[in-house]
Each structure stands twice: as structure tokens, then as C-alpha cells.
PDB file of N, CA and C in Angstrom:
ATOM      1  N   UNK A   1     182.292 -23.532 154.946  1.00  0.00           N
ATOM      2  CA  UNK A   1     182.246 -22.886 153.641  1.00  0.00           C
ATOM      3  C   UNK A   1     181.833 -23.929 152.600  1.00  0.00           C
ATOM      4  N   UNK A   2     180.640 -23.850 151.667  1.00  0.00           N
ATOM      5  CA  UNK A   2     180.470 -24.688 150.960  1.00  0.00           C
ATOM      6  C   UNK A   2     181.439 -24.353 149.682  1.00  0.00           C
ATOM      7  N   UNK A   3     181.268 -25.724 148.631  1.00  0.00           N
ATOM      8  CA  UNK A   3     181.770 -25.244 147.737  1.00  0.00           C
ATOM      9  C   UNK A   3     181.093 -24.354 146.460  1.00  0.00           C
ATOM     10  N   UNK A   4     180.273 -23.584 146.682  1.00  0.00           N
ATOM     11  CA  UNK A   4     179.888 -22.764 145.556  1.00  0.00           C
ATOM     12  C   UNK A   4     180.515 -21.797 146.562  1.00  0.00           C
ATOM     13  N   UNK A   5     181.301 -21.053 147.698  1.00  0.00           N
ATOM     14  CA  UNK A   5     181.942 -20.254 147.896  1.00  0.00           C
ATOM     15  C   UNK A   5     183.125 -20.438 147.713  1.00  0.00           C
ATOM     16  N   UNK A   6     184.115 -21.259 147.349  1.00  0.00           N
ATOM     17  CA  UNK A   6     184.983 -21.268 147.535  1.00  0.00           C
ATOM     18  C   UNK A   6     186.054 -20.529 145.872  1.00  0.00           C
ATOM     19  N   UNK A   7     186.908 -20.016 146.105  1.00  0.00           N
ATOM     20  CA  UNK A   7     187.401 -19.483 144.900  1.00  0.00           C
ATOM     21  C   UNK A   7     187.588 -20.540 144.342  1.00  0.00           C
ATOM     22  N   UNK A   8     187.983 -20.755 142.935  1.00  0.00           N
ATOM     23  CA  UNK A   8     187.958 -21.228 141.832  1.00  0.00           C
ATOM     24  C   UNK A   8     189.483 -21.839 141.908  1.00  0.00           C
ATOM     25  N   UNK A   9     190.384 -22.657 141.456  1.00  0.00           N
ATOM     26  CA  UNK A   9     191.654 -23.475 141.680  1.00  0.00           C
ATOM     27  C   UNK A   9     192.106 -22.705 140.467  1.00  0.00           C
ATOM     28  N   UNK A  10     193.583 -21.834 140.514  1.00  0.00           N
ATOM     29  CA  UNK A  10     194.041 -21.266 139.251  1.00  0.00           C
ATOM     30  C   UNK A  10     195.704 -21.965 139.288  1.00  0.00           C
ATOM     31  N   UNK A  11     195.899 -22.233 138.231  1.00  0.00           N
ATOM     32  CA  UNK A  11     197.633 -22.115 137.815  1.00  0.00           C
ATOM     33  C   UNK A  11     198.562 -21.731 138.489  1.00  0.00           C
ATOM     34  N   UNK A  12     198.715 -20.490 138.344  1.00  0.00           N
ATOM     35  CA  UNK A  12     199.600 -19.504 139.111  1.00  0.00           C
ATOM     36  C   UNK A  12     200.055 -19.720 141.134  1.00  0.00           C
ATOM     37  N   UNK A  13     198.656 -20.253 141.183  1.00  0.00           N
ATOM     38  CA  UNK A  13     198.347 -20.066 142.450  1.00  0.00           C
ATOM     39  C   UNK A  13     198.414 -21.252 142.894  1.00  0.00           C
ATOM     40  N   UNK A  14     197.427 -22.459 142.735  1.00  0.00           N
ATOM     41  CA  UNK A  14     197.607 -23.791 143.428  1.00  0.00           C
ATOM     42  C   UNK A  14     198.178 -24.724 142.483  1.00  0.00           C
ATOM     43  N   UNK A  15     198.462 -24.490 141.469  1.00  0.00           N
ATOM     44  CA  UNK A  15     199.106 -25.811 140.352  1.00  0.00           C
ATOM     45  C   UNK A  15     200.638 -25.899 140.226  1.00  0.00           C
ATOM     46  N   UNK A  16     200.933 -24.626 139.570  1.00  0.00           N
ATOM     47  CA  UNK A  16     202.863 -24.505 139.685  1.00  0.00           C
ATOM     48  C   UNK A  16     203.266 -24.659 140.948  1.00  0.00           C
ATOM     49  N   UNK A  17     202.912 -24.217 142.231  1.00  0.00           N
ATOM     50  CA  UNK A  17     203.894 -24.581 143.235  1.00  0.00           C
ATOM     51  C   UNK A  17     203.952 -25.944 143.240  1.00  0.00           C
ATOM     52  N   UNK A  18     202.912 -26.975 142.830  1.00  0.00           N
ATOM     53  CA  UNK A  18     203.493 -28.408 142.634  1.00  0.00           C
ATOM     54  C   UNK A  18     204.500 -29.231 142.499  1.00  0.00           C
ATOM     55  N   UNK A  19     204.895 -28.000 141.256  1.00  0.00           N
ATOM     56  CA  UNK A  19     205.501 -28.849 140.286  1.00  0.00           C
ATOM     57  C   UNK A  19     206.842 -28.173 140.542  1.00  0.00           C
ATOM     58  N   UNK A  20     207.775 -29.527 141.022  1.00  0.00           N
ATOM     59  CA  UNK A  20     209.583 -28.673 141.627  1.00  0.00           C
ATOM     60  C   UNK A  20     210.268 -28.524 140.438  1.00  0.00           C
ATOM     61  N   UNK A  21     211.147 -27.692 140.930  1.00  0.00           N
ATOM     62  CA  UNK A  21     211.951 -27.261 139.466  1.00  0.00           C
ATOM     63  C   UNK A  21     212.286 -28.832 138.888  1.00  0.00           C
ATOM     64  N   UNK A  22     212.864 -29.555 139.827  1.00  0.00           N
ATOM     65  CA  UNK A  22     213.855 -31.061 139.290  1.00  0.00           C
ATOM     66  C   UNK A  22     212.850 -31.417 138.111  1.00  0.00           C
ATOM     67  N   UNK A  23     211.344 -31.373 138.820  1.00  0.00           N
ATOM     68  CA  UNK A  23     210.057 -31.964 137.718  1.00  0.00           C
ATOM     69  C   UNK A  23     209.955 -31.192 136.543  1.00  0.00           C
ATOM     70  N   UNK A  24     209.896 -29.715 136.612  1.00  0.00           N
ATOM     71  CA  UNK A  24     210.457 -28.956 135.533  1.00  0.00           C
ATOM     72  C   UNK A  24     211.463 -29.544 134.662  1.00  0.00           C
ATOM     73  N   UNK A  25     212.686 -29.379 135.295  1.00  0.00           N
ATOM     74  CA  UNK A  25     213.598 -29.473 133.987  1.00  0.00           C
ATOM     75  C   UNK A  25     213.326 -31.057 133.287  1.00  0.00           C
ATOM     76  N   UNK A  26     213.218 -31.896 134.223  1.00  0.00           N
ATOM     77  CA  UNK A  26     213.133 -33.600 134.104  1.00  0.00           C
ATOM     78  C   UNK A  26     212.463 -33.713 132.934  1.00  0.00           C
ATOM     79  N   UNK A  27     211.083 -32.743 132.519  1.00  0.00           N
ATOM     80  CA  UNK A  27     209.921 -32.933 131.720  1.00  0.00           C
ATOM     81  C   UNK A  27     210.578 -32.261 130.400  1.00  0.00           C
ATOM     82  N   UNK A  28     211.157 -31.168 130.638  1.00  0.00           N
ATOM     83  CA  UNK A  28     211.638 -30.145 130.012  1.00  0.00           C
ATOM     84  C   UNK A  28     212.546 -31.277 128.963  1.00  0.00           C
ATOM     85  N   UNK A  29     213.566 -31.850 129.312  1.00  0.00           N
ATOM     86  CA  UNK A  29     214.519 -32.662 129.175  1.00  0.00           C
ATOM     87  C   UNK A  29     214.087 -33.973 128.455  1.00  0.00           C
ATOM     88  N   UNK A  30     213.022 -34.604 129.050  1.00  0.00           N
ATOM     89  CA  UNK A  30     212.699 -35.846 128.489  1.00  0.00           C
ATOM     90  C   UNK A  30     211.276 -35.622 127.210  1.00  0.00           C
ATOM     91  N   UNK A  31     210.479 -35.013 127.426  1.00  0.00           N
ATOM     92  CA  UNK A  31     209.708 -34.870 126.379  1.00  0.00           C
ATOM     93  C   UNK A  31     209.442 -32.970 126.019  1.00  0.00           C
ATOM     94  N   UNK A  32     210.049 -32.289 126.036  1.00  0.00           N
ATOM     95  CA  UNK A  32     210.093 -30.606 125.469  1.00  0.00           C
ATOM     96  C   UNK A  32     208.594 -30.206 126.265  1.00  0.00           C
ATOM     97  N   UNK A  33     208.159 -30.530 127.670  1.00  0.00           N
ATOM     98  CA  UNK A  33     206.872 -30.045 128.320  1.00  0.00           C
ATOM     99  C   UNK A  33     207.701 -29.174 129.176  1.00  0.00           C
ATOM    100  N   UNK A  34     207.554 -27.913 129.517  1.00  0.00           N
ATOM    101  CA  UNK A  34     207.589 -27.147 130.651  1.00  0.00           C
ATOM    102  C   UNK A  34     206.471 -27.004 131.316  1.00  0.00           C
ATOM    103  N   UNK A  35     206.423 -27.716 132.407  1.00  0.00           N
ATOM    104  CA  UNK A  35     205.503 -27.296 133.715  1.00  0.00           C
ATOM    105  C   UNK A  35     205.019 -25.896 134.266  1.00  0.00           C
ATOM    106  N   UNK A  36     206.408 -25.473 133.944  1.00  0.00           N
ATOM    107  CA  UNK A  36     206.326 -23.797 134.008  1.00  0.00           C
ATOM    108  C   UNK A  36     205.641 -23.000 133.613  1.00  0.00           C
ATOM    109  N   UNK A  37     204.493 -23.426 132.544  1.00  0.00           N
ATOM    110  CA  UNK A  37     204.509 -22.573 131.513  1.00  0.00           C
ATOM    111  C   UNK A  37     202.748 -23.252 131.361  1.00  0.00           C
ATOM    112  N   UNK A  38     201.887 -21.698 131.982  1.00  0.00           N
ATOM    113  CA  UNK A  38     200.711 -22.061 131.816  1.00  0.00           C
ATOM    114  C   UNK A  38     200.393 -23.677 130.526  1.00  0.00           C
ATOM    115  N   UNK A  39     200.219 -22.318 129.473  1.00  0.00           N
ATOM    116  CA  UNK A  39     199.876 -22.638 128.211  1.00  0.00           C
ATOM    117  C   UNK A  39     199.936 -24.390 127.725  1.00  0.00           C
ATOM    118  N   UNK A  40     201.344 -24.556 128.246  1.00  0.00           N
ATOM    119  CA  UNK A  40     201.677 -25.666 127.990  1.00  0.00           C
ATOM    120  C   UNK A  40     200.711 -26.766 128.642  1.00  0.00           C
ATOM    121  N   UNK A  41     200.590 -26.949 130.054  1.00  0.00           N
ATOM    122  CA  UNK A  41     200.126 -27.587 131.257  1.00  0.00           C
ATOM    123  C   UNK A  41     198.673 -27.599 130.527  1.00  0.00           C
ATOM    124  N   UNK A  42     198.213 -26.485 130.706  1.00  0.00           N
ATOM    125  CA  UNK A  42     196.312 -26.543 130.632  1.00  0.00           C
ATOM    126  C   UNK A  42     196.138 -27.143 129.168  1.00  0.00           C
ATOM    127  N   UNK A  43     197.277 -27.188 127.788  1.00  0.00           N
ATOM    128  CA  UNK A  43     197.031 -27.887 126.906  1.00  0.00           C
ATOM    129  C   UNK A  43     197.014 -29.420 126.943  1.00  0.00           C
ATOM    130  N   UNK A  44     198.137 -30.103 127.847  1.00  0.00           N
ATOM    131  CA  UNK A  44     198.185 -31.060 128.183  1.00  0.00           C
ATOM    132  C   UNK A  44     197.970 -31.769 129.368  1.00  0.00           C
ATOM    133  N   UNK A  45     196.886 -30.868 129.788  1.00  0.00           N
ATOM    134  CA  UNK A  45     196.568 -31.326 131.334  1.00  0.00           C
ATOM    135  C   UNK A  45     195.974 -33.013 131.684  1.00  0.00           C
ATOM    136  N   UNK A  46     194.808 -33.108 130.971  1.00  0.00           N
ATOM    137  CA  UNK A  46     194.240 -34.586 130.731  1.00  0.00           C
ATOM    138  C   UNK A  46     195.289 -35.708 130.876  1.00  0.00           C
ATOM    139  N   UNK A  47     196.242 -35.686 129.537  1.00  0.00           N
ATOM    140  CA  UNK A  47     197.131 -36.484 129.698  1.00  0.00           C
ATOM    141  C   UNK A  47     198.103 -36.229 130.772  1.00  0.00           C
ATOM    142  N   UNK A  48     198.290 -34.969 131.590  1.00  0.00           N
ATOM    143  CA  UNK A  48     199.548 -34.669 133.068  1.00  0.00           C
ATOM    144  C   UNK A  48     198.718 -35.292 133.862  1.00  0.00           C
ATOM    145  N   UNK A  49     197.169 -35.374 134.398  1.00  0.00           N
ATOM    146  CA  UNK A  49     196.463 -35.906 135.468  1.00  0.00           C
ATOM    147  C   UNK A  49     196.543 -37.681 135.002  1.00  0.00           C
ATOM    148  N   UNK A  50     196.232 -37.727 133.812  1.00  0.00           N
ATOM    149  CA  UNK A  50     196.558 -39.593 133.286  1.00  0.00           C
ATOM    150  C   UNK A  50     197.736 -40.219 134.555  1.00  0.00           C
ATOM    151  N   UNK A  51     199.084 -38.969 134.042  1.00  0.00           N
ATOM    152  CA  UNK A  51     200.378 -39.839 134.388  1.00  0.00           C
ATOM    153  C   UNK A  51     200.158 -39.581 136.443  1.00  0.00           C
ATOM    154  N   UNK A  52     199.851 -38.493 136.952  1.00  0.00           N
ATOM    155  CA  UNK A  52     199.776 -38.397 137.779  1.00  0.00           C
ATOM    156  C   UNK A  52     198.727 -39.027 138.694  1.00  0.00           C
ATOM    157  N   UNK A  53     197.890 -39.346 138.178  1.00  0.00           N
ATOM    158  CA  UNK A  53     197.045 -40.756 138.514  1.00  0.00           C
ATOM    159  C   UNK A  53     197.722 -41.922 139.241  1.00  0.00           C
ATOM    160  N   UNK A  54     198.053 -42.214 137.994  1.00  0.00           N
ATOM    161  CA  UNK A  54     198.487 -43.449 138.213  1.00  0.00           C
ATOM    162  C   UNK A  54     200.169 -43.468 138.676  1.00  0.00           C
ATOM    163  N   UNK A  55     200.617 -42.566 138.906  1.00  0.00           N
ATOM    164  CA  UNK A  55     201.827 -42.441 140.114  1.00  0.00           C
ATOM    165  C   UNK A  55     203.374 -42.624 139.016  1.00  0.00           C
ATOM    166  N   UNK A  56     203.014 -42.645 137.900  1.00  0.00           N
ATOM    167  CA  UNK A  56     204.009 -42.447 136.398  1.00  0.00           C
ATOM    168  C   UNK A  56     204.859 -40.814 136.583  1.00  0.00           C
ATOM    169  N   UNK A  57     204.032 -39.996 137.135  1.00  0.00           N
ATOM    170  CA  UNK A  57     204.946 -38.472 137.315  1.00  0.00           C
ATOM    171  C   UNK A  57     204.667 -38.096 138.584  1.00  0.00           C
ATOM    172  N   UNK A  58     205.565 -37.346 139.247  1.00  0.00           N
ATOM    173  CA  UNK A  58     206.916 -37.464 138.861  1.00  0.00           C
ATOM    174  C   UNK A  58     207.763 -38.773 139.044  1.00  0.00           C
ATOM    175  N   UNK A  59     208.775 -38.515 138.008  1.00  0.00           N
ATOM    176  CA  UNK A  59     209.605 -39.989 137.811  1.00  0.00           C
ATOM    177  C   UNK A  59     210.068 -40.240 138.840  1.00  0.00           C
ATOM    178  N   UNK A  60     210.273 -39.739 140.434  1.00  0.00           N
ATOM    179  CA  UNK A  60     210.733 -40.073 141.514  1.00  0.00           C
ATOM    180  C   UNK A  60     209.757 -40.671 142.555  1.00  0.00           C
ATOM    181  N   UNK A  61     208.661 -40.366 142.291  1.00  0.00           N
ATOM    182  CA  UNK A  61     207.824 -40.562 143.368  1.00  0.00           C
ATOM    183  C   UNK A  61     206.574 -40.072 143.412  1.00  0.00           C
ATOM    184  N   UNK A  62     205.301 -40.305 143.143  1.00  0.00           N
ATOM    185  CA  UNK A  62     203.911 -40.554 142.903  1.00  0.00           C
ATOM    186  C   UNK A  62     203.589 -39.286 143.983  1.00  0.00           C
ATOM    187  N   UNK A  63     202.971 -38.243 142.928  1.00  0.00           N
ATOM    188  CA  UNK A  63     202.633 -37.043 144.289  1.00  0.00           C
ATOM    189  C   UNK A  63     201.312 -37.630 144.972  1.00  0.00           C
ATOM    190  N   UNK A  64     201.116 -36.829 146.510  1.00  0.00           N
ATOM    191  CA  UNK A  64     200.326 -37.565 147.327  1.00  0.00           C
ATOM    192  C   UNK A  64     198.699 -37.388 146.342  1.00  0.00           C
ATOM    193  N   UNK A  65     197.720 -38.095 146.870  1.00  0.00           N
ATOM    194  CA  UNK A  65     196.324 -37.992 146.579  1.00  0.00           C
ATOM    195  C   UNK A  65     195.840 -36.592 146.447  1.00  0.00           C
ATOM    196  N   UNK A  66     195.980 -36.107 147.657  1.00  0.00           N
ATOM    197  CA  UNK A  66     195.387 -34.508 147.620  1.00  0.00           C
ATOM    198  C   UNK A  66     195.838 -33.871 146.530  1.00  0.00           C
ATOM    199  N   UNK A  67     197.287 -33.706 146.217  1.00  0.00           N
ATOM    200  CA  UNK A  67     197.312 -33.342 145.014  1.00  0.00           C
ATOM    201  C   UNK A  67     197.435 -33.254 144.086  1.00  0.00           C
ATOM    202  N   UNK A  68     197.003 -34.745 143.704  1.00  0.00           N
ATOM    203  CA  UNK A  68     196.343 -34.998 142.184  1.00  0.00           C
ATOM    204  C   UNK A  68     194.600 -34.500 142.398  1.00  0.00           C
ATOM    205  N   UNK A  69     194.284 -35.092 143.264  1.00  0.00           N
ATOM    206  CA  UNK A  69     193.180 -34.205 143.369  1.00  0.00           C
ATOM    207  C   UNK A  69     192.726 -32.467 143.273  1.00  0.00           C
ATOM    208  N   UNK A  70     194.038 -31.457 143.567  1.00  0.00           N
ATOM    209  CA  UNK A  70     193.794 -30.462 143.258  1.00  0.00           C
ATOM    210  C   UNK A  70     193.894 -30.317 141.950  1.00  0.00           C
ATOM    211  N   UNK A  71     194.820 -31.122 140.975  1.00  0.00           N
ATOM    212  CA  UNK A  71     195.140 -31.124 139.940  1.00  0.00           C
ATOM    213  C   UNK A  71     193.975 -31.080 139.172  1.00  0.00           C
ATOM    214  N   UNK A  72     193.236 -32.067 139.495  1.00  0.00           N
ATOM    215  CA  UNK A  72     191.931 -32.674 138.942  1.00  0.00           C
ATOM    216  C   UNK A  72     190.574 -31.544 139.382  1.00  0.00           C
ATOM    217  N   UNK A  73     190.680 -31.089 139.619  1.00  0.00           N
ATOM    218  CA  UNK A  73     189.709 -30.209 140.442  1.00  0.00           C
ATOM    219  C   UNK A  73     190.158 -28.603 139.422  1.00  0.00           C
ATOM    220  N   UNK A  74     191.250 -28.307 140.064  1.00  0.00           N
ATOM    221  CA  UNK A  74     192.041 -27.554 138.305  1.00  0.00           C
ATOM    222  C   UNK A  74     191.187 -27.429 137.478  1.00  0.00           C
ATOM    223  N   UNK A  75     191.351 -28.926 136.320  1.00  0.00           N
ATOM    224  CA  UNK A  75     190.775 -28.856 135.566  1.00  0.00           C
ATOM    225  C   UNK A  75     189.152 -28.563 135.227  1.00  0.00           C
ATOM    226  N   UNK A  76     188.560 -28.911 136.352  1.00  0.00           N
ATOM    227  CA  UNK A  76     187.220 -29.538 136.390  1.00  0.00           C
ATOM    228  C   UNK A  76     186.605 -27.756 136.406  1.00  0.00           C
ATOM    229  N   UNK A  77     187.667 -27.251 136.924  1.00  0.00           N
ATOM    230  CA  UNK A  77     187.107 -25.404 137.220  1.00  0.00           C
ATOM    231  C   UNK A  77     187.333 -24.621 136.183  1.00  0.00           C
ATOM    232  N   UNK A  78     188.089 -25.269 135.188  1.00  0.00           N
ATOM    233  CA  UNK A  78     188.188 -24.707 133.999  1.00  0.00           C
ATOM    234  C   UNK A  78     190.120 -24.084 133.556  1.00  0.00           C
ATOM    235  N   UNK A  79     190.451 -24.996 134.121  1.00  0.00           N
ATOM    236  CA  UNK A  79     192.375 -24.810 134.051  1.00  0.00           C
ATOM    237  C   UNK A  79     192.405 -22.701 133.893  1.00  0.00           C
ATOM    238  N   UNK A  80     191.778 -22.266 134.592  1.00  0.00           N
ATOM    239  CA  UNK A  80     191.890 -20.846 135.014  1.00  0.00           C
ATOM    240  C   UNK A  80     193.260 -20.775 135.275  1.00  0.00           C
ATOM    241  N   UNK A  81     194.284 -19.521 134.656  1.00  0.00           N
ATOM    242  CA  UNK A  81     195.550 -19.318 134.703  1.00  0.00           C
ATOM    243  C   UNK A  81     195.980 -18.370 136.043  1.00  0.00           C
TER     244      UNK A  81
END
């Protein structure tokens, strides 16, 4: 399957299951971001892929490559909800 077939990376679907509740509330708690919450995420996505880059979120442990890469790919498709 190339990629001009492949569906498009949305929110709902490949981005929130990412993100565990602990990372939820943690964000929720330390700077007023809910993960949860489209709106929020696709506003501050740039700077969520920054920290997730470079292995800064989550505060426990640097999610694997692949998915910062979906993260990044996300965006690149147009942070579709």
C-alpha cells in the first residue's frame, strides 16, 4: 500500500490512545494542558512533538520512536480530529 492510499492519521483514532491517563492528569496538573482534549493538543502540538522529541514527555519515560513519529506525521496530515 503506498502512501497516497493510506488514510490520513486523526486524533481520536491514532493520537489519544497515546497519551495514558497518568500523562493526562500529570499535564493537566503541572501546566493546565489536557491531552484529552482535541482542541487543546492540535493547538499545542509543535511544542508537544518539541518535548516528545527529545524524550522531556512523558515525565516518566521517553515514548518509543514510532510514536513520536506518528505524532509527527499527525501533524504533517493536518492534526485532523
Amino acid at each position: 500500500m503506498t502512501a497516497d492510499c493510506m488514510a490520513k492519521l486523526s486524533y481520536a483514532r491514532d493520537i489519544r490512545p497515546l497519551f495514558r491517563d497518568s500523562d493526562i492528569d500529570s499535564m493537566i496538573e503541572a501546566r493546565g494542558l489536557d491531552l484529552s482534549n482535541y482542541n487543546q493538543v492540535s493547538a499545542k502540538a509543535s511544542g508537544i512533538l518539541n518535548r516528545l522529541a527529545a524524550g522531556d514527555m512523558p515525565c516518566d519515560a521517553a515514548w518509543p520512536e514510532k510514536d513520536v513519529e506518528t505524532f509527527r506525521q499527525w501533524i504533517k496530515d493536518g492534526k485532523l480530529p
